[in-house]
N, C-alpha and C. Protein backbone atom coordinates (compact mmCIF):
# COMPACT_ATOMS: atom_id res chain seq x y z
N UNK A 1 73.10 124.86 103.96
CA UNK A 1 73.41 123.90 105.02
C UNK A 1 73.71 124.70 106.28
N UNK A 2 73.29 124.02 107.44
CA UNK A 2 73.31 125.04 108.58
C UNK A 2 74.89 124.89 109.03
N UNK A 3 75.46 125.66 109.87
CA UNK A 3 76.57 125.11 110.70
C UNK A 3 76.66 124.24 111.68
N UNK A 4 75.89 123.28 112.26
CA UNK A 4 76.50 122.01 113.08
C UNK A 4 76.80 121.38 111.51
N UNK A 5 75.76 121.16 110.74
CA UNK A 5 75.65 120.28 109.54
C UNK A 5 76.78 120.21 108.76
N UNK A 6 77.33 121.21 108.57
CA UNK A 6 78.82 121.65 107.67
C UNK A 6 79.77 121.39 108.41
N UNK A 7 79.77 121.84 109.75
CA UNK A 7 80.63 121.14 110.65
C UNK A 7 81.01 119.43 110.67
N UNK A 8 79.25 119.09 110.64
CA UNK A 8 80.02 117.67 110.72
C UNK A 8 80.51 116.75 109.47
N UNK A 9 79.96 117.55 108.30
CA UNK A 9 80.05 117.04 106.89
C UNK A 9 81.66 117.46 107.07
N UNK A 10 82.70 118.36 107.53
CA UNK A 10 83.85 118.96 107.23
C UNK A 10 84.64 117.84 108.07
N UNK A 11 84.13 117.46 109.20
CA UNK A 11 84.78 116.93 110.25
C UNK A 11 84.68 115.24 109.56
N UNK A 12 83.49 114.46 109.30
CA UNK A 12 83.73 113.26 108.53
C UNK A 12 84.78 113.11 107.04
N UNK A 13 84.74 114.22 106.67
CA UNK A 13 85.91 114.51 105.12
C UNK A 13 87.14 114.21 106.11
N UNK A 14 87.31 114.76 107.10
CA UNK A 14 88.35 115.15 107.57
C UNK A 14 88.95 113.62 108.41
N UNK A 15 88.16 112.74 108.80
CA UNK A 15 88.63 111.62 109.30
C UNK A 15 88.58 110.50 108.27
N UNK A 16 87.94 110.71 107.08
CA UNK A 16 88.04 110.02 106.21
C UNK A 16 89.19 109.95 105.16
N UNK A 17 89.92 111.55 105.22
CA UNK A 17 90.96 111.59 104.45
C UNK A 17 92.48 111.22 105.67
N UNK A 18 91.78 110.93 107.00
CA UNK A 18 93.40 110.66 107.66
C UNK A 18 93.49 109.25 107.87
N UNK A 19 92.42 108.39 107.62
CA UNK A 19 92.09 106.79 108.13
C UNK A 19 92.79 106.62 106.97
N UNK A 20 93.48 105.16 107.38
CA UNK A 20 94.78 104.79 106.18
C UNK A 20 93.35 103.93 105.16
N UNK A 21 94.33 103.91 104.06
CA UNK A 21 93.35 103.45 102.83
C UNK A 21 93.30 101.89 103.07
N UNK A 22 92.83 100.73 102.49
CA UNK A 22 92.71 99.90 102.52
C UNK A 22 93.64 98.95 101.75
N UNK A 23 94.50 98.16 101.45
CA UNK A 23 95.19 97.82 100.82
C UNK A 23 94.69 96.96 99.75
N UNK A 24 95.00 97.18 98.25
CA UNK A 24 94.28 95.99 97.03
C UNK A 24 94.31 94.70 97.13
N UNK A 25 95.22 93.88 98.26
CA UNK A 25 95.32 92.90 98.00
C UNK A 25 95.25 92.24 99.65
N UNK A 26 94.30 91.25 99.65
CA UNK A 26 93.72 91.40 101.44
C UNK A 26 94.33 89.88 101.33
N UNK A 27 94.55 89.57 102.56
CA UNK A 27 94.94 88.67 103.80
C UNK A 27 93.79 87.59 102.62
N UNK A 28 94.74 86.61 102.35
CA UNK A 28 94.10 85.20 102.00
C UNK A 28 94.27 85.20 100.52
N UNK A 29 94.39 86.11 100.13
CA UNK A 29 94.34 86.44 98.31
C UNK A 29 95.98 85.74 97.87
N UNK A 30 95.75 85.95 97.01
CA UNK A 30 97.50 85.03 96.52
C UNK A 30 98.52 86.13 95.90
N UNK A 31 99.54 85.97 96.59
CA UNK A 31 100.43 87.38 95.81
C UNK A 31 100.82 87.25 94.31
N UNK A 32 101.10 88.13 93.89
CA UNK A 32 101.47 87.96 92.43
C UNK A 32 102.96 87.98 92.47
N UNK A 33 103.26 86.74 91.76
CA UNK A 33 104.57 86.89 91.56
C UNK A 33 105.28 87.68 90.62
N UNK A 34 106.34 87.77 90.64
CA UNK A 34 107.39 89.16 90.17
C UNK A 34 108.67 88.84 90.39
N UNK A 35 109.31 88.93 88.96
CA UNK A 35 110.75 89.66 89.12
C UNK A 35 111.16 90.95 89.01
N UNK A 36 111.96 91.86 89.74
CA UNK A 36 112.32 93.08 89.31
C UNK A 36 113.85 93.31 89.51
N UNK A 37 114.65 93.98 88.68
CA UNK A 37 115.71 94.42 89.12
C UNK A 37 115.50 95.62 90.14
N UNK A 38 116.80 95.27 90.57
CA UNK A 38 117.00 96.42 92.10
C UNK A 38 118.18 96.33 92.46
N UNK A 39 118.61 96.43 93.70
CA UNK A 39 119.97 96.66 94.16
C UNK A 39 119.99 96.31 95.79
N UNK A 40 120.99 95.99 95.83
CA UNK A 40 121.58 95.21 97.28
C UNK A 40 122.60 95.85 97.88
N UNK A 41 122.97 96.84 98.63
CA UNK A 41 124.43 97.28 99.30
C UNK A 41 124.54 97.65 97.87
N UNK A 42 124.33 98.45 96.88
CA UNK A 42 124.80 99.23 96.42
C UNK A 42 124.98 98.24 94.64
N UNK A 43 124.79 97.28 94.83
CA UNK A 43 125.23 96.27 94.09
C UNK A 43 123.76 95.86 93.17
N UNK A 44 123.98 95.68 91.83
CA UNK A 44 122.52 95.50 90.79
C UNK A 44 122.42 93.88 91.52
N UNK A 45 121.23 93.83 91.76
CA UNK A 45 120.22 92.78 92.53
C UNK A 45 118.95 92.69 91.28
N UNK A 46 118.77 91.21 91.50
CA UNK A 46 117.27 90.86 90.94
C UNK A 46 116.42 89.82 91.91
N UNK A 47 115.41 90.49 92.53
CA UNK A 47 113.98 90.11 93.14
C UNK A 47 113.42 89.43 92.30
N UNK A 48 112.92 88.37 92.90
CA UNK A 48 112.03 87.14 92.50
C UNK A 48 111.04 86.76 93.77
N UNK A 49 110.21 86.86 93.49
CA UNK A 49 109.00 87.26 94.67
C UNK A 49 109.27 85.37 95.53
N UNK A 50 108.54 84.60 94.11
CA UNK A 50 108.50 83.19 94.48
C UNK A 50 110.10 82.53 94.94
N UNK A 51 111.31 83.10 94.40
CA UNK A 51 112.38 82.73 95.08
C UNK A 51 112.58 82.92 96.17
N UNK A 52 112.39 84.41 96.97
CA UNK A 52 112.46 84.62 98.27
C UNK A 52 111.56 83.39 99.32
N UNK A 53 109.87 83.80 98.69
CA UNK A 53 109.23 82.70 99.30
C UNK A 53 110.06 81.05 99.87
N UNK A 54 110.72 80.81 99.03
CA UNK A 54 111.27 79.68 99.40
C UNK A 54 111.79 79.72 100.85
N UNK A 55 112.36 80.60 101.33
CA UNK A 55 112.95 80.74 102.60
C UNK A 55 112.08 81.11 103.42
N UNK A 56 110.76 81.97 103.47
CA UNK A 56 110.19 82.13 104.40
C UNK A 56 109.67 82.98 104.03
N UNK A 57 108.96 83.75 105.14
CA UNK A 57 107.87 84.77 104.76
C UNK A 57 108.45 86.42 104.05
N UNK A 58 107.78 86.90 103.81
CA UNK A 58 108.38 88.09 102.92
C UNK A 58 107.36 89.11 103.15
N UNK A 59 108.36 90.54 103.75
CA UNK A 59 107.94 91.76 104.00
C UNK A 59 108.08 92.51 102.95
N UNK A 60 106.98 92.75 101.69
CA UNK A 60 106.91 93.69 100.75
C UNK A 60 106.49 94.90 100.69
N UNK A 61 107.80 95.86 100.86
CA UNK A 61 106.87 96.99 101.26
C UNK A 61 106.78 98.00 100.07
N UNK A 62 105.91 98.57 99.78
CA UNK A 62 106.15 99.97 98.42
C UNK A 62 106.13 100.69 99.13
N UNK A 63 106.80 101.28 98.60
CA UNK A 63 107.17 103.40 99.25
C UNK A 63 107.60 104.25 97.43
N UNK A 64 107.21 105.20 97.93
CA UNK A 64 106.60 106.11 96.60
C UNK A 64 107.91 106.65 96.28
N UNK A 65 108.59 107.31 96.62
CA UNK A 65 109.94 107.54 95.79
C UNK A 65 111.49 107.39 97.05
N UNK A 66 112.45 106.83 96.63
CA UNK A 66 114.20 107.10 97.21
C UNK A 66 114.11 108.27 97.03
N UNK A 67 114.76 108.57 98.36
CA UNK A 67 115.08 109.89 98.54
C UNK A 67 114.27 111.16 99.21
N UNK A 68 113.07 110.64 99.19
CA UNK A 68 112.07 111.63 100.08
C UNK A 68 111.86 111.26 101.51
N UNK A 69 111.55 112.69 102.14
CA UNK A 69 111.74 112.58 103.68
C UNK A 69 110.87 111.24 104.57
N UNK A 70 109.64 110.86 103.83
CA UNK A 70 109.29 109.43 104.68
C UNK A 70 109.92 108.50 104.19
N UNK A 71 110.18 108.06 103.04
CA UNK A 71 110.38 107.01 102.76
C UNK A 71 111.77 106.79 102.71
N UNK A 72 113.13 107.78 102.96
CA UNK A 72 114.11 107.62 103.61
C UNK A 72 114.07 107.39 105.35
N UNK A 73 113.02 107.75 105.78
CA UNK A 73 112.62 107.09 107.50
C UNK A 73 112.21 106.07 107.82
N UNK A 74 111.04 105.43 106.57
CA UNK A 74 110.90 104.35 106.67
C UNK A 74 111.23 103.56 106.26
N UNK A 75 112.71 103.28 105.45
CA UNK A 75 114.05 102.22 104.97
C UNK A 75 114.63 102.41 106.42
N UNK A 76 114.73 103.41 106.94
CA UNK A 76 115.60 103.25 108.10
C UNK A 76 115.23 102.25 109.12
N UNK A 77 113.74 102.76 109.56
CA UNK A 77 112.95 101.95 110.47
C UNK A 77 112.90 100.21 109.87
N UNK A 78 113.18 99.78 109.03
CA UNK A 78 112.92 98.87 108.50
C UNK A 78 114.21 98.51 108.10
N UNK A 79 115.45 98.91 107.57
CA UNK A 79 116.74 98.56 108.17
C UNK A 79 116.88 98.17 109.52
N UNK A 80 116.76 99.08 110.71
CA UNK A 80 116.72 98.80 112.21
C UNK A 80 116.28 97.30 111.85
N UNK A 81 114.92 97.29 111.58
CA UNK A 81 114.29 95.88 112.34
C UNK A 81 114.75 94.72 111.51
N UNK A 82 115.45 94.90 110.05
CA UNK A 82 115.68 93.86 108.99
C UNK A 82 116.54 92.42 110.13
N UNK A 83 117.42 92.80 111.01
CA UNK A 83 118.21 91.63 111.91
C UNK A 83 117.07 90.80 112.25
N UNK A 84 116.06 91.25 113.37
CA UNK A 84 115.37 90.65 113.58
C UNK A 84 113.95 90.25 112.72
N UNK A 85 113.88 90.63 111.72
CA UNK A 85 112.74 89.88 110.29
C UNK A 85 113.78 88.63 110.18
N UNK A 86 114.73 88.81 109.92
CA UNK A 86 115.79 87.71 109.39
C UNK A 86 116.06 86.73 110.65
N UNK A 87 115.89 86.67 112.04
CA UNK A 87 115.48 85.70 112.65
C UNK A 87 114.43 85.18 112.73
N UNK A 88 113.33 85.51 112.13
CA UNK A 88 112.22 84.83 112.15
C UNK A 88 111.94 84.31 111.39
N UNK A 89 113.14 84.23 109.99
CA UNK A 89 112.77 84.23 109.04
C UNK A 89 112.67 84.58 107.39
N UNK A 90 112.30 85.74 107.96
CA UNK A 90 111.39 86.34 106.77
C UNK A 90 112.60 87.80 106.25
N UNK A 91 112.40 87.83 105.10
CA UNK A 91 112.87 88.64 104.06
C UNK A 91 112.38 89.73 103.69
N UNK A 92 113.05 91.01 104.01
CA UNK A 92 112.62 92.17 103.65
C UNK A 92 112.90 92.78 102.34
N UNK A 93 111.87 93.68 101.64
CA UNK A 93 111.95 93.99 100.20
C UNK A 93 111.30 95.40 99.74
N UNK A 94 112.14 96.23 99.83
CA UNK A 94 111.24 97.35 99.31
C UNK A 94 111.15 97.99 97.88
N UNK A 95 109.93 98.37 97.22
CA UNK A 95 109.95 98.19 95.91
C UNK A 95 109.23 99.77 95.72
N UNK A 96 110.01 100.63 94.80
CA UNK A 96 109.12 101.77 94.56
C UNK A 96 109.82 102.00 92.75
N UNK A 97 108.65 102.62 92.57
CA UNK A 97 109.03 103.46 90.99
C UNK A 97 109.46 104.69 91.16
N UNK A 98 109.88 105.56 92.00
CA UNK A 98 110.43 106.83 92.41
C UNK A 98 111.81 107.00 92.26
N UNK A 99 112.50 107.83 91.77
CA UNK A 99 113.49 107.94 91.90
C UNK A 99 114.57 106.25 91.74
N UNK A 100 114.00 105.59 90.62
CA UNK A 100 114.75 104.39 90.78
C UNK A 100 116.03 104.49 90.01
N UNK A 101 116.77 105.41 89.55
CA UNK A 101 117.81 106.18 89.08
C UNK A 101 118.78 105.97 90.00
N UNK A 102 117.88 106.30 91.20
CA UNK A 102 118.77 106.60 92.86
C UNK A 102 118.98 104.81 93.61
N UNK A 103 117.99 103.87 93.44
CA UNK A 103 118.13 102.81 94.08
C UNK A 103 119.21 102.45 94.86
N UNK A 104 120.96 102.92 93.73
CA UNK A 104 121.60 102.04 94.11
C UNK A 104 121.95 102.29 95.28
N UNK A 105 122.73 103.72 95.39
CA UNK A 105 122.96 104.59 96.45
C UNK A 105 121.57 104.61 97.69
N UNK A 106 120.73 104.49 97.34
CA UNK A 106 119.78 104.33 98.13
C UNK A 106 119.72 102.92 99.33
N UNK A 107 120.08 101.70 98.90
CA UNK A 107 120.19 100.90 99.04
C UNK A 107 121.45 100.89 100.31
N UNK A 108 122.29 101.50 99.68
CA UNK A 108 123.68 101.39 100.68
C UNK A 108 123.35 102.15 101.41
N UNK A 109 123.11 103.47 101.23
CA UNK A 109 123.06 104.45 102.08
C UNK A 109 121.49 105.00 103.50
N UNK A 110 120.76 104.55 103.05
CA UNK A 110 119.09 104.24 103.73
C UNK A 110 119.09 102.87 104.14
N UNK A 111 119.08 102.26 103.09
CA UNK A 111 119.07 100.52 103.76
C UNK A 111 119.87 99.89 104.29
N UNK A 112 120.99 100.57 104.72
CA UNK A 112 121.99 100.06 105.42
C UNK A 112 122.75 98.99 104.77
N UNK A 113 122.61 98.65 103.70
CA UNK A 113 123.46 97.02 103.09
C UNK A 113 122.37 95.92 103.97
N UNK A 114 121.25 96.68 104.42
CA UNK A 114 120.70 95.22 105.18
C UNK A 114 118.89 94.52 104.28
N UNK A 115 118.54 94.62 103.51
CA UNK A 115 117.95 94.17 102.43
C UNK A 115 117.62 95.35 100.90
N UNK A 116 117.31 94.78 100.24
CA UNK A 116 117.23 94.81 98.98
C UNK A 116 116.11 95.98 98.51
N UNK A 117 116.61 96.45 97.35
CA UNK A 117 115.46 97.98 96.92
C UNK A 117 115.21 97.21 95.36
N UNK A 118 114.11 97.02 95.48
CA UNK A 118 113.13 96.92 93.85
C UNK A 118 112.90 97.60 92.94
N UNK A 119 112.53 98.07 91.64
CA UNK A 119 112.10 99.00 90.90
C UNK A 119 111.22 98.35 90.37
N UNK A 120 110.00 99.14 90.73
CA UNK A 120 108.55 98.57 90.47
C UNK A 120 108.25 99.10 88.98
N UNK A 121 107.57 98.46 88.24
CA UNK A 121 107.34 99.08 86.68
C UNK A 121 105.51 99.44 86.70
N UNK A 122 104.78 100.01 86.10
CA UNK A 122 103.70 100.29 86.07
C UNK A 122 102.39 98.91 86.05
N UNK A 123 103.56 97.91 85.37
CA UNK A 123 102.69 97.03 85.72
C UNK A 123 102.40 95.99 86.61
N UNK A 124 103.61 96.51 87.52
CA UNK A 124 103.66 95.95 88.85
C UNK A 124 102.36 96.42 90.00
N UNK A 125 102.86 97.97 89.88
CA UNK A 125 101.97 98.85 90.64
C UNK A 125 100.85 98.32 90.47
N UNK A 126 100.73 98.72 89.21
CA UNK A 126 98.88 98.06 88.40
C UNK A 126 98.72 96.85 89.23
N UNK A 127 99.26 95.98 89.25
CA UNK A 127 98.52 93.99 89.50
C UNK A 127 98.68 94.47 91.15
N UNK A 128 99.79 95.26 92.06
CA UNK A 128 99.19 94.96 93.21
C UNK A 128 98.28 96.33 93.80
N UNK A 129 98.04 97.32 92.76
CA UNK A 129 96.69 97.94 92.96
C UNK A 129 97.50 98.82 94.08
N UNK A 130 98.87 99.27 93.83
CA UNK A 130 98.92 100.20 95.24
C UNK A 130 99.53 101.77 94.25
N UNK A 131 98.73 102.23 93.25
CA UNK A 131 98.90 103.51 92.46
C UNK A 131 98.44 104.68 93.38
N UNK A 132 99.95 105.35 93.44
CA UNK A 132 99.62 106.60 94.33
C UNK A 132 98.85 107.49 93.77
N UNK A 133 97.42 107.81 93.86
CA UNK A 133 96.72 108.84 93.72
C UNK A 133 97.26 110.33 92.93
N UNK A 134 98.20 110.83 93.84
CA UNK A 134 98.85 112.37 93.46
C UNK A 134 99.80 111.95 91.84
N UNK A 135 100.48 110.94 91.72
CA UNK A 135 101.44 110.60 90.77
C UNK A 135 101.12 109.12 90.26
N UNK A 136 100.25 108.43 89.60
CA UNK A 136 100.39 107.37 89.01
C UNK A 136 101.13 106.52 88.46
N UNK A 137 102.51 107.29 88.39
CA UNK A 137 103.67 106.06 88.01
C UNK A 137 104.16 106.31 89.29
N UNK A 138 103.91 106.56 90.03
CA UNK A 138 104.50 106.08 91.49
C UNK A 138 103.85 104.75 92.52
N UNK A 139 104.22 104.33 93.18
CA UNK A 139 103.54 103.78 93.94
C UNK A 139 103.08 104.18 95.42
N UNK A 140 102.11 103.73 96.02
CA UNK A 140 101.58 104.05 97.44
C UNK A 140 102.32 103.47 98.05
N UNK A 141 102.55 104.12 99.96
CA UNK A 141 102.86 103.14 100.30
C UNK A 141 101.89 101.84 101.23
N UNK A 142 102.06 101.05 100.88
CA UNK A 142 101.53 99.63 101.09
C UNK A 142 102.76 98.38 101.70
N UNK A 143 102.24 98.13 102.73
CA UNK A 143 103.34 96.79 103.23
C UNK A 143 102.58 95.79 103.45
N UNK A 144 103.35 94.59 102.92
CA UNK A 144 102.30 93.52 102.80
C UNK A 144 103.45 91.92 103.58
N UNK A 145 102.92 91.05 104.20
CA UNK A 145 103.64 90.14 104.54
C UNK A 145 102.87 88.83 103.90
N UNK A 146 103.85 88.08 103.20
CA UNK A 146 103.10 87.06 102.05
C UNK A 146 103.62 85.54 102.81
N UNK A 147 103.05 84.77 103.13
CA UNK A 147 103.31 83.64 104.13
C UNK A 147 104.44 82.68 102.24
N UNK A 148 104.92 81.45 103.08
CA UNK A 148 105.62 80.78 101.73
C UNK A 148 104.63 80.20 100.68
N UNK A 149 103.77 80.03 101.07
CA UNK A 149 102.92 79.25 100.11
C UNK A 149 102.61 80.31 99.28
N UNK A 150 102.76 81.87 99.10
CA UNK A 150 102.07 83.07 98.37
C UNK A 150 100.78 83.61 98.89
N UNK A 151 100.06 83.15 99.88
CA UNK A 151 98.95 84.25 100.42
C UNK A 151 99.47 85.35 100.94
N UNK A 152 98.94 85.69 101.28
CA UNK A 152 98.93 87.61 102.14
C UNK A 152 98.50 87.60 103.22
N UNK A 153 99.40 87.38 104.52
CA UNK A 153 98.99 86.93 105.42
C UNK A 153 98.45 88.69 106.19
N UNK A 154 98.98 89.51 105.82
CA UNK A 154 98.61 91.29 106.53
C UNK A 154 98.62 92.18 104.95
N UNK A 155 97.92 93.16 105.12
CA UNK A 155 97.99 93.70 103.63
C UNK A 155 97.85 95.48 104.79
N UNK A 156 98.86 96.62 104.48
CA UNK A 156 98.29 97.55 105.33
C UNK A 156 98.83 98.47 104.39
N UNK A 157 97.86 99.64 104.42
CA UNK A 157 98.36 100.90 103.04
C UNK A 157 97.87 102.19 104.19
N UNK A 158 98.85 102.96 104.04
CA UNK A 158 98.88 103.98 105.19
C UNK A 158 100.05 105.36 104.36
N UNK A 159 100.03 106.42 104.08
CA UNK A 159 100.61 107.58 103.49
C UNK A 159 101.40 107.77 104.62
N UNK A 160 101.02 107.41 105.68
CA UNK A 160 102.64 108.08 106.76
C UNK A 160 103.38 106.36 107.15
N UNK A 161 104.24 106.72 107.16
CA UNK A 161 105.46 105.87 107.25
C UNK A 161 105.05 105.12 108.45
N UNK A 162 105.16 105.96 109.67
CA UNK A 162 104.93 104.73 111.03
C UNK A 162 103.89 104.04 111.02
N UNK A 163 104.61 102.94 111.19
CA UNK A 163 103.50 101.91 111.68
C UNK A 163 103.63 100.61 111.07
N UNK A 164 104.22 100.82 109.72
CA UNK A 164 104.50 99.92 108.90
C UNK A 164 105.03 99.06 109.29
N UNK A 165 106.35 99.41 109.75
CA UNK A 165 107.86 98.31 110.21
C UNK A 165 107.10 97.78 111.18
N UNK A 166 106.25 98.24 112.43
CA UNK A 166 105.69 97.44 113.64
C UNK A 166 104.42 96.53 112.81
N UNK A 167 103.31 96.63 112.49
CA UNK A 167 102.48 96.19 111.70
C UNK A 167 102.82 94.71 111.13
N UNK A 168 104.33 94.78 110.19
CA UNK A 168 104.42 93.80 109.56
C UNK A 168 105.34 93.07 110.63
N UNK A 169 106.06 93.59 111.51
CA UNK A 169 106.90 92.75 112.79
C UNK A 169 105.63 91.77 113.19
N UNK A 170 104.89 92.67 113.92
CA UNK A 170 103.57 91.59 114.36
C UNK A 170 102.83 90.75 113.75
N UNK A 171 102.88 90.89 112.31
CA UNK A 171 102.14 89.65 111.14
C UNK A 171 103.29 88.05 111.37
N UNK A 172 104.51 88.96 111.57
CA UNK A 172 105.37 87.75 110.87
C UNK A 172 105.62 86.49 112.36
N UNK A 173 105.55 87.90 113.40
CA UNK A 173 105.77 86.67 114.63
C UNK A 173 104.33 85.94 114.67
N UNK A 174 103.59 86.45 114.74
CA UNK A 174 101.95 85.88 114.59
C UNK A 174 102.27 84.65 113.48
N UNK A 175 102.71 84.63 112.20
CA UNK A 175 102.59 83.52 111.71
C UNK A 175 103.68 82.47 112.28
N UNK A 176 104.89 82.98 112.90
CA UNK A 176 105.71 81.81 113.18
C UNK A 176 105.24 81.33 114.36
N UNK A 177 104.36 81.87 115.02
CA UNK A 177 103.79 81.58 116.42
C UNK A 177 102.99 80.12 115.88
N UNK A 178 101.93 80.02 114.41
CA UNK A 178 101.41 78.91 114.15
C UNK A 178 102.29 77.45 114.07
């Protein structure tokens, strides 16, 4: 292969491995419901996907393990914005199989006491199709905003943290705007 050719074969690998992945479960599809234990301010909590629904829309986000440097940034970023999800509405939820040992402390201490940490089981991961590549009992991260009726109104899967908390801000005012 000549060198422009390798060049550009290196350079398409190369924008193909930084473009965020696509998420398993797209805008219109129906979420799967779920209970999981988790924790609240520090406190054993149990998530019920279709219970939350009742109140309004719901920000589900997976992040791959408590305690690692993004996904302690992006509980933060998503603490910050939890006040205002909760005027619009909508209910924040983050669910990972990582380090769920740590949840509780995680919960108080990252999430501020301001929503709820999940422990996703393999066959959670499995049904919403967000299995991290590098570690399979982990999950990707994927944030998804599920309108009350259970569709998927935004589905977005991205390995770096930013973008998420803004992403799903803009799904949720977009739907209360209808």
């Amino acid at each position: 292969m000549n060198r422009p050719a390798l060049a550009a074969c290196l350079l398409a690998l190369g924008f193909a491995a930084a473009s965020p992945a696509l998420a398993a479960l797209k805008p219109g599809d129906k979420a799967p419901d779920f209970t999981a234990p988790g924790a609240l301010a520090g406190k054993d909590f149990q998530f019920k996907l279709s219970k939350a629904l009742k109140k309004g829309p719901v920000v589900l986000y997976f992040f791959p393990a408590a305690y690692t440097a993004g996904c302690t940034a992006e509980a933060h970023e998503f603490a910050e914005a939890t006040p205002e999800f909760q005027k619009l509405g909508a209910t924040v939820i983050g669910v990972t199989a990582g380090n769920v040992d740590r949840i509780k402390d995680f919960s108080k201490e990252h999430c501020r006491d301001k929503f709820a940490v999940a422990a996703a089981t393999p066959d959670l991961i499995k049904t919403y199709d967000v299995v991290l590549d590098k570690r399979p009992e982990w999950s990707n991260r994927t944030s998804y905003v599920i309108a009350p009726n259970g569709k998927v109104l935004m589905a977005y899967t991205d390995g770096n943290f930013q973008g998420h908390v803004t992403k799903t801000m803009d799904a949720v005012k977009a739907y209360k705007k209808k």
